[in-house]
Protein backbone atom coordinates (compact mmCIF):
# COMPACT_ATOMS: atom_id res chain seq x y z
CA UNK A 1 -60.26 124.32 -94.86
CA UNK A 2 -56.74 125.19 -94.54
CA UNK A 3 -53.76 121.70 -94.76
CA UNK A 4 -51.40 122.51 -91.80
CA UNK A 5 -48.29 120.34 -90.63
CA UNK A 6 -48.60 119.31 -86.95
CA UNK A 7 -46.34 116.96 -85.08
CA UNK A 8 -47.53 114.87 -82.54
CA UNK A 9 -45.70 112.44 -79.70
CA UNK A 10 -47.57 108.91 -78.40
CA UNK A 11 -46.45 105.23 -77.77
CA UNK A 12 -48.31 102.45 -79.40
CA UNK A 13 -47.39 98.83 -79.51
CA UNK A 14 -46.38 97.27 -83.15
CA UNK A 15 -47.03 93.25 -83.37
CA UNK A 16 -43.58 92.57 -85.49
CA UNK A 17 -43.40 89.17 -86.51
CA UNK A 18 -41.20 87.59 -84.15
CA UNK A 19 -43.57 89.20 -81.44
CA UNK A 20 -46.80 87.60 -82.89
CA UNK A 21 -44.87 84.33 -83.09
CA UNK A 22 -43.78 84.17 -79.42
CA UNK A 23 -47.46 84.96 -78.31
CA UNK A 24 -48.96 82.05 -80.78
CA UNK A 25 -45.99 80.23 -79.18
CA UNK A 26 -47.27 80.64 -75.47
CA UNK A 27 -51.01 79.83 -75.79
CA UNK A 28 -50.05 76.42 -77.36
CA UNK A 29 -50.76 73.38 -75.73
CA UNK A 30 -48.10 70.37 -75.71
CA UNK A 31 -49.27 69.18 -79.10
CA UNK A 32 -49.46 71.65 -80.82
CA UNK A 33 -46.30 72.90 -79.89
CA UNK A 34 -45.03 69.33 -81.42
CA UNK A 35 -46.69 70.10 -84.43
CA UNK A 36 -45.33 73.69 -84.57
CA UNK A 37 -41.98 72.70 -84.00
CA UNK A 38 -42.42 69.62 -86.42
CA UNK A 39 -42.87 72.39 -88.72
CA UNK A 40 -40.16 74.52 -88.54
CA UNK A 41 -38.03 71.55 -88.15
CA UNK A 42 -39.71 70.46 -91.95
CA UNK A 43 -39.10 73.94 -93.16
CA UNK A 44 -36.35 75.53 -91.71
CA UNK A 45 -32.74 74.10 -92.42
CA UNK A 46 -30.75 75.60 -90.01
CA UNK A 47 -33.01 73.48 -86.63
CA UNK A 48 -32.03 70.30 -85.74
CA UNK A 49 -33.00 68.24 -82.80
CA UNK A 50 -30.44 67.99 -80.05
CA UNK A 51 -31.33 64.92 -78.11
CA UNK A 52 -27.89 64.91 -76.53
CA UNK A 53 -27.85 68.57 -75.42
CA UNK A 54 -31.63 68.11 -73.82
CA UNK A 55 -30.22 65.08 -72.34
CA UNK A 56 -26.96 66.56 -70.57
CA UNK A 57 -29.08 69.39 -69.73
CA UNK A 58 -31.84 67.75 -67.61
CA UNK A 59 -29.31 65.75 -66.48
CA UNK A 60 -27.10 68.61 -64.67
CA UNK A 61 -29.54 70.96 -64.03
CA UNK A 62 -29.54 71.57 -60.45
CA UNK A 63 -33.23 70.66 -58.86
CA UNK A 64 -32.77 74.00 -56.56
CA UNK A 65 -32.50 75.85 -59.93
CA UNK A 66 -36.43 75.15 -60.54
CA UNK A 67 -37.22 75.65 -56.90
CA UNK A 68 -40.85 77.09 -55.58
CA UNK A 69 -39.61 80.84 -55.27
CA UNK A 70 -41.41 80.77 -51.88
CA UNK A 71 -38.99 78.05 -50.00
CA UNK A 72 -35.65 78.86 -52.05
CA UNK A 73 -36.31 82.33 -54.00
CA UNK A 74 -35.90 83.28 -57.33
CA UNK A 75 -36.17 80.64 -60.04
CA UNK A 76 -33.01 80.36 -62.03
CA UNK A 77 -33.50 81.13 -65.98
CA UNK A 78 -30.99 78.68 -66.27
CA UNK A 79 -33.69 75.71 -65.91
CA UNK A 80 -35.34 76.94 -69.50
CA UNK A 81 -32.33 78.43 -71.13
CA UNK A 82 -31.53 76.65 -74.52
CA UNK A 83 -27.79 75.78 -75.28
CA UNK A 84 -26.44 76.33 -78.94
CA UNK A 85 -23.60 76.93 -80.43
CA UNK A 86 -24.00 80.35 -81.49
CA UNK A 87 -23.51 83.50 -79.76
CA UNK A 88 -24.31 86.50 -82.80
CA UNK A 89 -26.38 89.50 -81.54
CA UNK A 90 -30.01 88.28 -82.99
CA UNK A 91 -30.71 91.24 -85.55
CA UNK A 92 -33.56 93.36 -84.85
CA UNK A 93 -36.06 92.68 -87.25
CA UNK A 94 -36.12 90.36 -89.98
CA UNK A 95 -36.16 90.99 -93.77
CA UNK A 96 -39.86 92.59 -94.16
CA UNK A 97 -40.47 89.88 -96.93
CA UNK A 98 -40.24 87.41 -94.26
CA UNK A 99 -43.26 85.54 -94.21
CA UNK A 100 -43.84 83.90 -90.82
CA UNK A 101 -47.05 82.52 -91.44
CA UNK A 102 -46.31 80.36 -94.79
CA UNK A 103 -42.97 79.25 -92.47
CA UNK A 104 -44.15 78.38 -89.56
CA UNK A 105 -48.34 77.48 -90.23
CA UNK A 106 -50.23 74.81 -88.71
CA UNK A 107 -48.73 71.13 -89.90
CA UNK A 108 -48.66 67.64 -89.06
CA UNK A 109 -46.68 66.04 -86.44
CA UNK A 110 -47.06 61.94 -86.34
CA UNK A 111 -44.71 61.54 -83.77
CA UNK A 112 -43.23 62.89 -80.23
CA UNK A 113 -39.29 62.35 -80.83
CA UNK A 114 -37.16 60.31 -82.80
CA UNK A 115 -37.32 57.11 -82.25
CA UNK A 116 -40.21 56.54 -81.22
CA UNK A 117 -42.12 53.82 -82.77
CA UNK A 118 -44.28 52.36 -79.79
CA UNK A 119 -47.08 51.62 -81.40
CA UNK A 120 -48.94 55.42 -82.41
CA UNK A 121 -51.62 53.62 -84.19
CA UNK A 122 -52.64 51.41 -81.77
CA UNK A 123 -52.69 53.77 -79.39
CA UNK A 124 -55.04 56.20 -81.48
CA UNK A 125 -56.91 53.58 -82.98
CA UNK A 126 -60.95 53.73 -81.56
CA UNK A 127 -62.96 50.93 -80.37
CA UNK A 128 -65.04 48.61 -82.62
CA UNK A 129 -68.55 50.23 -82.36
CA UNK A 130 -71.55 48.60 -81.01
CA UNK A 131 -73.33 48.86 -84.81
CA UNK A 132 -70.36 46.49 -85.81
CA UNK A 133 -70.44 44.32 -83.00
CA UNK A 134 -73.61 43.13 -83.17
CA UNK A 135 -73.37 42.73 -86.93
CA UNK A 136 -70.71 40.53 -86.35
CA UNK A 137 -72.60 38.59 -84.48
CA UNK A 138 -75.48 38.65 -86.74
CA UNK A 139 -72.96 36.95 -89.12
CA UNK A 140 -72.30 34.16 -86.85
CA UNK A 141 -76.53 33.46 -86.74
CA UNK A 142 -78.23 31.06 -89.20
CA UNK A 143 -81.08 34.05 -90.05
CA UNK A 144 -82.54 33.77 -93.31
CA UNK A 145 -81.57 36.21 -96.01
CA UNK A 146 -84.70 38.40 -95.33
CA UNK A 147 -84.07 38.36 -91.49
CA UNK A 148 -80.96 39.43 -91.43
CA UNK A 149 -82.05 42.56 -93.72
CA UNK A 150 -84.65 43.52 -90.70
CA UNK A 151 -81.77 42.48 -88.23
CA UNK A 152 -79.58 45.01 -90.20
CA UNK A 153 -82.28 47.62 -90.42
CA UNK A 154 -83.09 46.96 -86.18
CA UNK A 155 -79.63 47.31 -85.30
CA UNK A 156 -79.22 50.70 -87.85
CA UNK A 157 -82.11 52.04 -85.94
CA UNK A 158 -80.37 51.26 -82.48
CA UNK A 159 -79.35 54.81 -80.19
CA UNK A 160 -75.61 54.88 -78.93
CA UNK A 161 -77.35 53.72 -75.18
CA UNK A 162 -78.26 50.15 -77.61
CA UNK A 163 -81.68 51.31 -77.35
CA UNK A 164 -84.70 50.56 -80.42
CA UNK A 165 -86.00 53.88 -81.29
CA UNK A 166 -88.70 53.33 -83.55
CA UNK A 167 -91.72 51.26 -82.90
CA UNK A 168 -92.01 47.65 -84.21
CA UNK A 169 -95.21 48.93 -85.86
CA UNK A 170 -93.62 51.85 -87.94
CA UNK A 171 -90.48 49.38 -88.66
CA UNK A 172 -92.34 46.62 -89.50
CA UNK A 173 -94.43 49.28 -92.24
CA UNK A 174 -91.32 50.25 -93.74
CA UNK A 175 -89.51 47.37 -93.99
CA UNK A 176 -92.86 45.67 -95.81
CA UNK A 177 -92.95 42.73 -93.32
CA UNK A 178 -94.73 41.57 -90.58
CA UNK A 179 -95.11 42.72 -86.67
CA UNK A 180 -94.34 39.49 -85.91
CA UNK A 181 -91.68 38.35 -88.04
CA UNK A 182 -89.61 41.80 -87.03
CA UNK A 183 -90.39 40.99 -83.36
CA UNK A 184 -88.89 37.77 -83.84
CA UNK A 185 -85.61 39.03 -85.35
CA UNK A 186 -85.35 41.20 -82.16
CA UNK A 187 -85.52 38.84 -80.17
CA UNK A 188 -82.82 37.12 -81.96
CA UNK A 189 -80.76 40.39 -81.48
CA UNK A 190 -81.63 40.42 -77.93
CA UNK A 191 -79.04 37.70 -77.19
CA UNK A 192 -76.37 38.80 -78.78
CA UNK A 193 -73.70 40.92 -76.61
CA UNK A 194 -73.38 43.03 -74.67
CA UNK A 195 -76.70 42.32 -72.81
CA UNK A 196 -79.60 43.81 -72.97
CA UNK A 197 -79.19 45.90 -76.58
CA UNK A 198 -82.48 45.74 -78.43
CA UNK A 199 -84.71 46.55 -75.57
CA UNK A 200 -86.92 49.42 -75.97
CA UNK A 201 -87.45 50.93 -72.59
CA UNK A 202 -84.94 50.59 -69.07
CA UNK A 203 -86.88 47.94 -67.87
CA UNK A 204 -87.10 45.51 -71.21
CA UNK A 205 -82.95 46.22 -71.18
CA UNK A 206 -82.88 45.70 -67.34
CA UNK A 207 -84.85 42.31 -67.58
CA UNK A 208 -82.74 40.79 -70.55
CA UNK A 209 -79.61 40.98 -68.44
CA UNK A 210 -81.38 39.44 -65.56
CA UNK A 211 -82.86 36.45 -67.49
CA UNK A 212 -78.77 36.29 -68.90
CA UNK A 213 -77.29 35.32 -65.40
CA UNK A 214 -76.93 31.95 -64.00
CA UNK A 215 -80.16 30.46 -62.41
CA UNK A 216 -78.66 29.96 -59.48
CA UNK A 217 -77.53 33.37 -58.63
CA UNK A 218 -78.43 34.78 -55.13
CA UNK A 219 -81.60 36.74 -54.94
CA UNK A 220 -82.02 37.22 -59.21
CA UNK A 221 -85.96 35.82 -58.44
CA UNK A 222 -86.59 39.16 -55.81
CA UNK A 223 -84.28 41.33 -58.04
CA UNK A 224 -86.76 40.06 -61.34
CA UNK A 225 -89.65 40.96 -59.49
CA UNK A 226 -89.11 44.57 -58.42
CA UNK A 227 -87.55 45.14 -62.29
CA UNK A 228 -90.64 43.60 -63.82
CA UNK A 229 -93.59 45.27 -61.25
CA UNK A 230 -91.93 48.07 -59.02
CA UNK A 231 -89.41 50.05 -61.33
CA UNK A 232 -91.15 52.91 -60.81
CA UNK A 233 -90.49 52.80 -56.83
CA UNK A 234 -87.54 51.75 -57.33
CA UNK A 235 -86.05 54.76 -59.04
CA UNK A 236 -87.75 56.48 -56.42
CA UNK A 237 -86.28 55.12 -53.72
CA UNK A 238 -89.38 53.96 -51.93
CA UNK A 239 -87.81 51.43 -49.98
CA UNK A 240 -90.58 51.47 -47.52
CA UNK A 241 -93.49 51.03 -50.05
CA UNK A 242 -91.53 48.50 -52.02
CA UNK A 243 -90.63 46.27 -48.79
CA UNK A 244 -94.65 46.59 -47.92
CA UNK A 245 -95.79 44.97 -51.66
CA UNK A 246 -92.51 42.97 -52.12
CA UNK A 247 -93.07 41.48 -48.14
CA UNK A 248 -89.33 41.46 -48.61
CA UNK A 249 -87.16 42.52 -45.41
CA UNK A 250 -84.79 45.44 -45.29
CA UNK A 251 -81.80 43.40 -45.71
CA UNK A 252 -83.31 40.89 -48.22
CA UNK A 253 -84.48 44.01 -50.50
CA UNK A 254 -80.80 45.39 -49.99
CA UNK A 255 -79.38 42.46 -51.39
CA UNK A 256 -82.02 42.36 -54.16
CA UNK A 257 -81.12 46.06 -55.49
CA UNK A 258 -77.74 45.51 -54.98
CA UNK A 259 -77.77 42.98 -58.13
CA UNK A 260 -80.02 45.28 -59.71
CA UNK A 261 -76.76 48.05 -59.28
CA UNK A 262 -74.19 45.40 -61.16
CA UNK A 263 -76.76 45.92 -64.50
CA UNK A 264 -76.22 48.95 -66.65
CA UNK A 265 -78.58 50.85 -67.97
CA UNK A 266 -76.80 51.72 -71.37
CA UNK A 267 -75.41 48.69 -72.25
CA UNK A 268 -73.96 50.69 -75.82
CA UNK A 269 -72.23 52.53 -74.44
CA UNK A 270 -70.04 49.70 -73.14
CA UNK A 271 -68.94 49.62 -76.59
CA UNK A 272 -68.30 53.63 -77.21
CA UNK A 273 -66.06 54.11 -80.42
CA UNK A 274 -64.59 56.72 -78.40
CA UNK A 275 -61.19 58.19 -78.87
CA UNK A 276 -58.86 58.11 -75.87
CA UNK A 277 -56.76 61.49 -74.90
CA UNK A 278 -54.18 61.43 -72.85
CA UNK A 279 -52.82 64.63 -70.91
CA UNK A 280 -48.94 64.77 -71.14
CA UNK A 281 -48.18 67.72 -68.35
CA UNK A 282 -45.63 70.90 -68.99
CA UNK A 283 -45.02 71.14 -65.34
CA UNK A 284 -44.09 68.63 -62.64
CA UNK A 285 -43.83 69.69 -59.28
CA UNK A 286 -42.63 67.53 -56.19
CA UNK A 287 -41.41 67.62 -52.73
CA UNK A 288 -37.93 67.49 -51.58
CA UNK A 289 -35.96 67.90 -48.61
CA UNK A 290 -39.30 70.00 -46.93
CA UNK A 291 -39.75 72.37 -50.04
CA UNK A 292 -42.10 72.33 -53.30
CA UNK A 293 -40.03 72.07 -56.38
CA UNK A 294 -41.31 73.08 -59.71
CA UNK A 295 -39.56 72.06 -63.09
CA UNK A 296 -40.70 71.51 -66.61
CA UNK A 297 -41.34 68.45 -67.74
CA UNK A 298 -38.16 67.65 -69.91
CA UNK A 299 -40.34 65.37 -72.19
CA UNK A 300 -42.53 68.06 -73.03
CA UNK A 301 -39.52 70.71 -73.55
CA UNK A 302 -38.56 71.32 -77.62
CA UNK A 303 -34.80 69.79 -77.96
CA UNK A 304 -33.54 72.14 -80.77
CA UNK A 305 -30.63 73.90 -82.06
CA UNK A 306 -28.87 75.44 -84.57
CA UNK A 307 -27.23 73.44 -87.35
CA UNK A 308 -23.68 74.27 -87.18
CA UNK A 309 -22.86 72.55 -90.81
CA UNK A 310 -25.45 74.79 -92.26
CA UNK A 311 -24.71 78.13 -90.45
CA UNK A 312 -20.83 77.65 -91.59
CA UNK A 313 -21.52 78.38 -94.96
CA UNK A 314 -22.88 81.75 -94.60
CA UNK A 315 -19.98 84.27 -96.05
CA UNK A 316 -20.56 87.67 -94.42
CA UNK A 317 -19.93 89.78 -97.69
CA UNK A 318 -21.68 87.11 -100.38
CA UNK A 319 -25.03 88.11 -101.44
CA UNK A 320 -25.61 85.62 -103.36
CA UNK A 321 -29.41 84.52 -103.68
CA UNK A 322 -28.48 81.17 -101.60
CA UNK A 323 -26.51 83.10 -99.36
CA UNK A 324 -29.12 85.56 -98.50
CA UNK A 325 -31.43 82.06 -97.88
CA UNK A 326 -29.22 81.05 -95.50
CA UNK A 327 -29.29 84.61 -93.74
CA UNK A 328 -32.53 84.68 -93.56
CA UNK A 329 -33.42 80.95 -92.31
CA UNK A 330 -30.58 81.33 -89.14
CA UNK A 331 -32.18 84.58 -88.33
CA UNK A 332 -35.66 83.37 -88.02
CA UNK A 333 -34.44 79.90 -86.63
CA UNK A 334 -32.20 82.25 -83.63
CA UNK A 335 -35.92 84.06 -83.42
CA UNK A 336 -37.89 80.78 -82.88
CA UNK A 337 -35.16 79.24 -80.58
CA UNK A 338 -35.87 82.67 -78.59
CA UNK A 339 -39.24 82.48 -78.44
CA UNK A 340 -39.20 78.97 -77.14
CA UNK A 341 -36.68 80.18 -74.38
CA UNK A 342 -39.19 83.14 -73.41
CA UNK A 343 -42.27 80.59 -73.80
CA UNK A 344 -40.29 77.81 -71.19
CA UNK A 345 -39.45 80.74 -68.55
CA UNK A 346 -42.79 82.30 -68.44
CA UNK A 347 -44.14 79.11 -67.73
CA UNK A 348 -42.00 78.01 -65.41
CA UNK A 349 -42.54 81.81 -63.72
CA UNK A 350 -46.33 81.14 -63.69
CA UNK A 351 -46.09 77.78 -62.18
CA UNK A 352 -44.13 78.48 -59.76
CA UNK A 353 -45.78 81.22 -58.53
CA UNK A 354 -49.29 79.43 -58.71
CA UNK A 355 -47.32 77.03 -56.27
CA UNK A 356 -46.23 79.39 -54.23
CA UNK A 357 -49.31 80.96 -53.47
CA UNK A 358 -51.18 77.64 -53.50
CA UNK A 359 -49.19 75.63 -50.90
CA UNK A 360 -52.12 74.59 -48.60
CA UNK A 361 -53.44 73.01 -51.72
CA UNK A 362 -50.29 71.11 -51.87
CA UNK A 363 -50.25 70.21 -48.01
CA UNK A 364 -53.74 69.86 -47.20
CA UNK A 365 -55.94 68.78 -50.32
CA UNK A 366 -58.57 70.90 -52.06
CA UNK A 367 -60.22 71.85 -48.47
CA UNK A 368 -57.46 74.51 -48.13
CA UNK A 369 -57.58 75.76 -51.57
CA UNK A 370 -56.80 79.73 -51.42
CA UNK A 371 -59.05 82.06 -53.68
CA UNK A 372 -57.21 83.27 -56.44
CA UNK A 373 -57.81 85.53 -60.11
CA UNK A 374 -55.70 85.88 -62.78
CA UNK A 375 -54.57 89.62 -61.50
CA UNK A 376 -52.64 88.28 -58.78
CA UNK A 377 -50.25 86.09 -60.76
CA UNK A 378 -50.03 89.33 -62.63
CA UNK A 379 -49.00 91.18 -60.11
CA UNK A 380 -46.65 89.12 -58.41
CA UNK A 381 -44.43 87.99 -61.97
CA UNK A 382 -45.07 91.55 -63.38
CA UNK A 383 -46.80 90.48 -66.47
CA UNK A 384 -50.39 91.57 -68.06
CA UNK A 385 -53.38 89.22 -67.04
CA UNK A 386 -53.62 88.29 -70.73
CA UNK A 387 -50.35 86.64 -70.54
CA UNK A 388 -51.25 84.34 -67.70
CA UNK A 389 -54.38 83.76 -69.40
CA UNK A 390 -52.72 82.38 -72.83
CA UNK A 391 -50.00 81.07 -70.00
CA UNK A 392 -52.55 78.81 -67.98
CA UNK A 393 -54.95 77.80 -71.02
CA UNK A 394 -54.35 74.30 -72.11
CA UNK A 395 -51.35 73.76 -69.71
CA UNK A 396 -51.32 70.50 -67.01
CA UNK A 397 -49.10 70.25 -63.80
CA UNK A 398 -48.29 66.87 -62.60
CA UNK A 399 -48.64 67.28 -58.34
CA UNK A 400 -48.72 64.48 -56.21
CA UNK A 401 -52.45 65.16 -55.31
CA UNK A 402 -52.52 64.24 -59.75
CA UNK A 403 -52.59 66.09 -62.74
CA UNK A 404 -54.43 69.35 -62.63
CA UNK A 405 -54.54 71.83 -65.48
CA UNK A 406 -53.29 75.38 -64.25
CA UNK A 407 -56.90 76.98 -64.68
CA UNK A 408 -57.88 75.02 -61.86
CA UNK A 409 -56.16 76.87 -59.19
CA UNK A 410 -57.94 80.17 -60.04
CA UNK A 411 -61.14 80.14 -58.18
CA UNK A 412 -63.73 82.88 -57.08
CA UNK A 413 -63.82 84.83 -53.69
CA UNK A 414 -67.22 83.64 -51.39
CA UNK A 415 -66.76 85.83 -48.07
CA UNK A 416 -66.30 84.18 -44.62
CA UNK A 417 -67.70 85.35 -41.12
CA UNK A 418 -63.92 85.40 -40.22
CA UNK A 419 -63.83 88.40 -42.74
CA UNK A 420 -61.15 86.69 -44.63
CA UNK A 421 -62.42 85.22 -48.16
CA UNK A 422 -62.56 81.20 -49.08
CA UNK A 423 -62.11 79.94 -52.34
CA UNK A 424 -65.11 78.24 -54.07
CA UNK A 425 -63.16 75.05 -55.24
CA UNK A 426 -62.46 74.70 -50.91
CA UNK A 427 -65.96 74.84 -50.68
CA UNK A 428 -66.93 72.06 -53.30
CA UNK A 429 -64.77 69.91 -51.67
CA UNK A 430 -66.23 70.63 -48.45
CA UNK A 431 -69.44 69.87 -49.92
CA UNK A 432 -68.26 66.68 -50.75
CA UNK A 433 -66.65 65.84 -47.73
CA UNK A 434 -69.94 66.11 -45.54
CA UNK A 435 -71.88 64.14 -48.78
CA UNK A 436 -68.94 61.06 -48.37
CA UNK A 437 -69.82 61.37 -44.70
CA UNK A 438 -73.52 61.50 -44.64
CA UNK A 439 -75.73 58.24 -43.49
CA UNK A 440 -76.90 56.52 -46.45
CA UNK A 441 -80.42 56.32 -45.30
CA UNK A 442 -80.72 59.96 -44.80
CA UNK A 443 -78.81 61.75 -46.76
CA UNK A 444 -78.05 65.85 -46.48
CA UNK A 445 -80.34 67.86 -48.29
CA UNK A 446 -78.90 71.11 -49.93
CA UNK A 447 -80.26 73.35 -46.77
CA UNK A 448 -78.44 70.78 -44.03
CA UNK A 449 -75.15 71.12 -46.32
CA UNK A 450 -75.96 75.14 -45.91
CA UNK A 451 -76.55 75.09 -42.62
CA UNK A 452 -73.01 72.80 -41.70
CA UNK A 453 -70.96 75.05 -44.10
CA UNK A 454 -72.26 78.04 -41.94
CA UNK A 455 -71.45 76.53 -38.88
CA UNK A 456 -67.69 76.41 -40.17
CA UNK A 457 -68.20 80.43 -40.84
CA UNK A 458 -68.99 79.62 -44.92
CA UNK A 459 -71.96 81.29 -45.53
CA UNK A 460 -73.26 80.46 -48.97
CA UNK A 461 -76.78 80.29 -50.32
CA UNK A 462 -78.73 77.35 -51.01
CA UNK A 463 -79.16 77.69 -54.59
CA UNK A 464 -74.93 77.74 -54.34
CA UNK A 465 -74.94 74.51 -52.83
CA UNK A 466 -77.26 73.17 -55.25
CA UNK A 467 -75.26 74.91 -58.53
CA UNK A 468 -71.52 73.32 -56.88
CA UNK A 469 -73.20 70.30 -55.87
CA UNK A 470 -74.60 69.88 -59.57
CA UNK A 471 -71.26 71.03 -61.16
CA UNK A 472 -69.67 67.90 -59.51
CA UNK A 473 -71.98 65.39 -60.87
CA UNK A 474 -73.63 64.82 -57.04
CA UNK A 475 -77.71 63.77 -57.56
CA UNK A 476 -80.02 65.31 -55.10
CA UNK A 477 -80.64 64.06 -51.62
CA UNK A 478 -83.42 61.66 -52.69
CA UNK A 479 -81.25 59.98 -55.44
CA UNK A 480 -78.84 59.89 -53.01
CA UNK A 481 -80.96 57.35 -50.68
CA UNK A 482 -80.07 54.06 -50.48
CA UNK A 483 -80.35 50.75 -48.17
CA UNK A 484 -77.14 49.47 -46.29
């Protein structure tokens, strides 16, 4: 085989650095663009915080310079650009043994802004858990030594619902004690709080927060008898067949269920050591003078800059080892700055168009809701559909309809007898709209929503109905039956 020399032209694209941090940089979310700046701010000298500059920024920015482009045209850069005090030509590329990665990793953030001591661990502190409430309570009790080690082992077996999962047989075997003595202990741990925890089926749990209320509270005799002997017909809504054995009236078994519906059936969960998570939106978009204006959220937006002490004691023709450190920390700190800037205006270039082509949204609720795909964002801004992907991902907008995350207004195309298309988050709200408006005693079944949705020129399968309908947390038509 002969070696020959051939030359050969073609374009690729080469991930430098600085262009893998300002796409890590994009597909952040709030936090961890706190964290990320918290970072660089812990190892990069030359970034400060500028809480005056952010301030006098958001404070002059002009609201017309964040403007919907479709009621006051282009969106000014000007609403995302970040003010420093240094104006030097950002060099191409960095020194290649610039390591981004060991600079600018993943780190931890305890805190939003300076200043800002309200009370972070009370805020992200969880709940006492229902294992520790009711062994607090077991503390309070006068149980014997031995009891309160079945009490322990009853309440260890309890599910997160505050249900006993084991039989008293199997318990009462392992724990080398009686079926009566561990019976008694949970009954003991029956009347602790919340009510009914202990109970080993819905009606046990049920029952011991009915036998907890007052005596005197209206109808608790009718709502104890169809707990105790017609649960079954209950849960299926056999109002007929339960009036017939009850002998109870229409009204009086209305007012009997509705006590029944002011019981839970997972009393645990009351208790949920759940952690609470709070969205903090990146855009906030509002209506003035009979136009849609969308801005960042200015407590959302990085206030950095370079340190002006620090970058005055870089001499041009010193290459010193502490000089060159300097170099290089300004250039990647002018590099992150930039890729802030670029993250802020794409995002404020995605919003706003997602606004702009989403305005019946905005004026008329979820009912007008426009079908929509990543590619058309694309189109419009000029960018590639992976961009608005990373854009949109993890990103909130604060409307006055609430806080939405920007994947919401993409939705898929169902076809219309008008020809035109309608967007399938229009339709789940329509399907909701006719359920809020259905007669309680006879609710729509999934082929009467069909058939009204067609009569509006949506025509959409049954099983559709059914899937959106279930994707909204809606029971079926016979759940859905109830007494007035």
């Amino acid at each position: 085989m002969k070696q020959s020399l051939q030359l050969k032209l073609g374009t690729q694209l080469t991930m430098t650095p600085q262009l893998q941090q300002a796409i890590r940089l994009l597909q952040l979310s709030t936090l961890d663009l706190q964290q990320e700046v918290q970072s660089a701010l812990d190892s990069n000298p030359m970034l400060e915080i500028d809480a005056e500059d952010f301030d006098d920024r958001g404070a002059d920015s002009s609201p017309d310079a964040t403007a919907n482009q479709s009621d006051t045209g282009e969106a000014s850069a000007s609403a995302t650009e970040t003010e420093a005090d240094w104006s030097a030509d950002i060099p191409t590329d960095l020194p290649v043994d610039t390591q981004w990665d060991d600079i600018y990793g993943s780190g931890s953030y305890s805190g939003s802004h300076e200043g800002d001591d309200n009370g972070l661990e009370q805020r992200n502190a969880a709940g006492i858990g229902l294992a520790d409430h009711l062994l607090w309570q077991l503390n309070l009790t006068g149980l014997s030594a031995d009891d309160k080690l079945i009490a322990e082992n009853l309440i260890d077996d309890l599910s997160p619902a505050g249900f006993l999962q084991t039989p008293i047989a199997e318990l009462a075997t392992a724990l080398n004690a009686g079926e009566d003595e561990v019976l008694a202990v949970l009954k003991s741990i029956q009347q602790f709080e919340p009510a009914g925890c202990g109970a080993r089926d819905l009606r046990e749990c049920l029952m011991l927060q009915l036998r907890q209320l007052p005596v005197n509270t209206p109808w608790l005799a009718e709502a104890t008898l169809l707990v105790d002997k017609h649960l079954d017909l209950l849960g299926k809504r056999d109002f007929r067949q339960l009036s017939r054995r009850t002998r109870l009236t229409e009204a009086q078994l209305g007012d009997a269920i509705r006590l029944i519906q002011t019981l839970t059936p997972h009393p645990g969960e009351t208790l949920a050591a759940e952690e609470t998570h709070y969205v903090v939106p990146d855009i906030m978009v509002s209506r003035r003078e009979q136009r849609w204006l969308v801005e960042l959220n200015p407590e959302t937006t990085p206030r950095l800059r370079i340190n002006d002490s620090y970058a005055a004691l870089i001499k041009r023709a010193d290459n010193s080892s502490d000089n060159n450190y300097l170099k290089d920390n300004l250039q990647e700190a002018r590099w992150f700055l930039k890729s802030l800037q670029s993250r802020n205006e794409t995002l404020l270039k995605v919003a706003s168009s997602i606004v702009e082509k989403q305005q019946g949204f905005f004026e008329q609720g979820p009912e007008a809701m426009k079908p929509m795909v990543l590619a058309d964002i694309a189109e419009s801004i000029g960018m590639h559909e992976s961009t608005i992907s990373r854009v949109t991902t993890q990103k909130y907008m604060l409307t006055p309809r609430g806080v939405f995350e920007l994947k919401y207004f993409f939705s898929s195309h169902v076809s219309t007898d008008s020809g035109e298309d309608a967007s399938s988050t229009a339709i789940r709200a329509l399907i909701r709209k006719l359920i809020d408006a259905e007669p309680p005693r006879k609710p729509l079944s999934d082929n009467k929503i069909t058939q009204e949705l067609d009569n509006q020129g949506i025509k959409v399968a049954r099983r559709t109905v059914a899937k959106y309908r279930e994707s909204m947390g809606i029971p079926s038509s016979s759940e859905r039956k109830r007494l007035v």
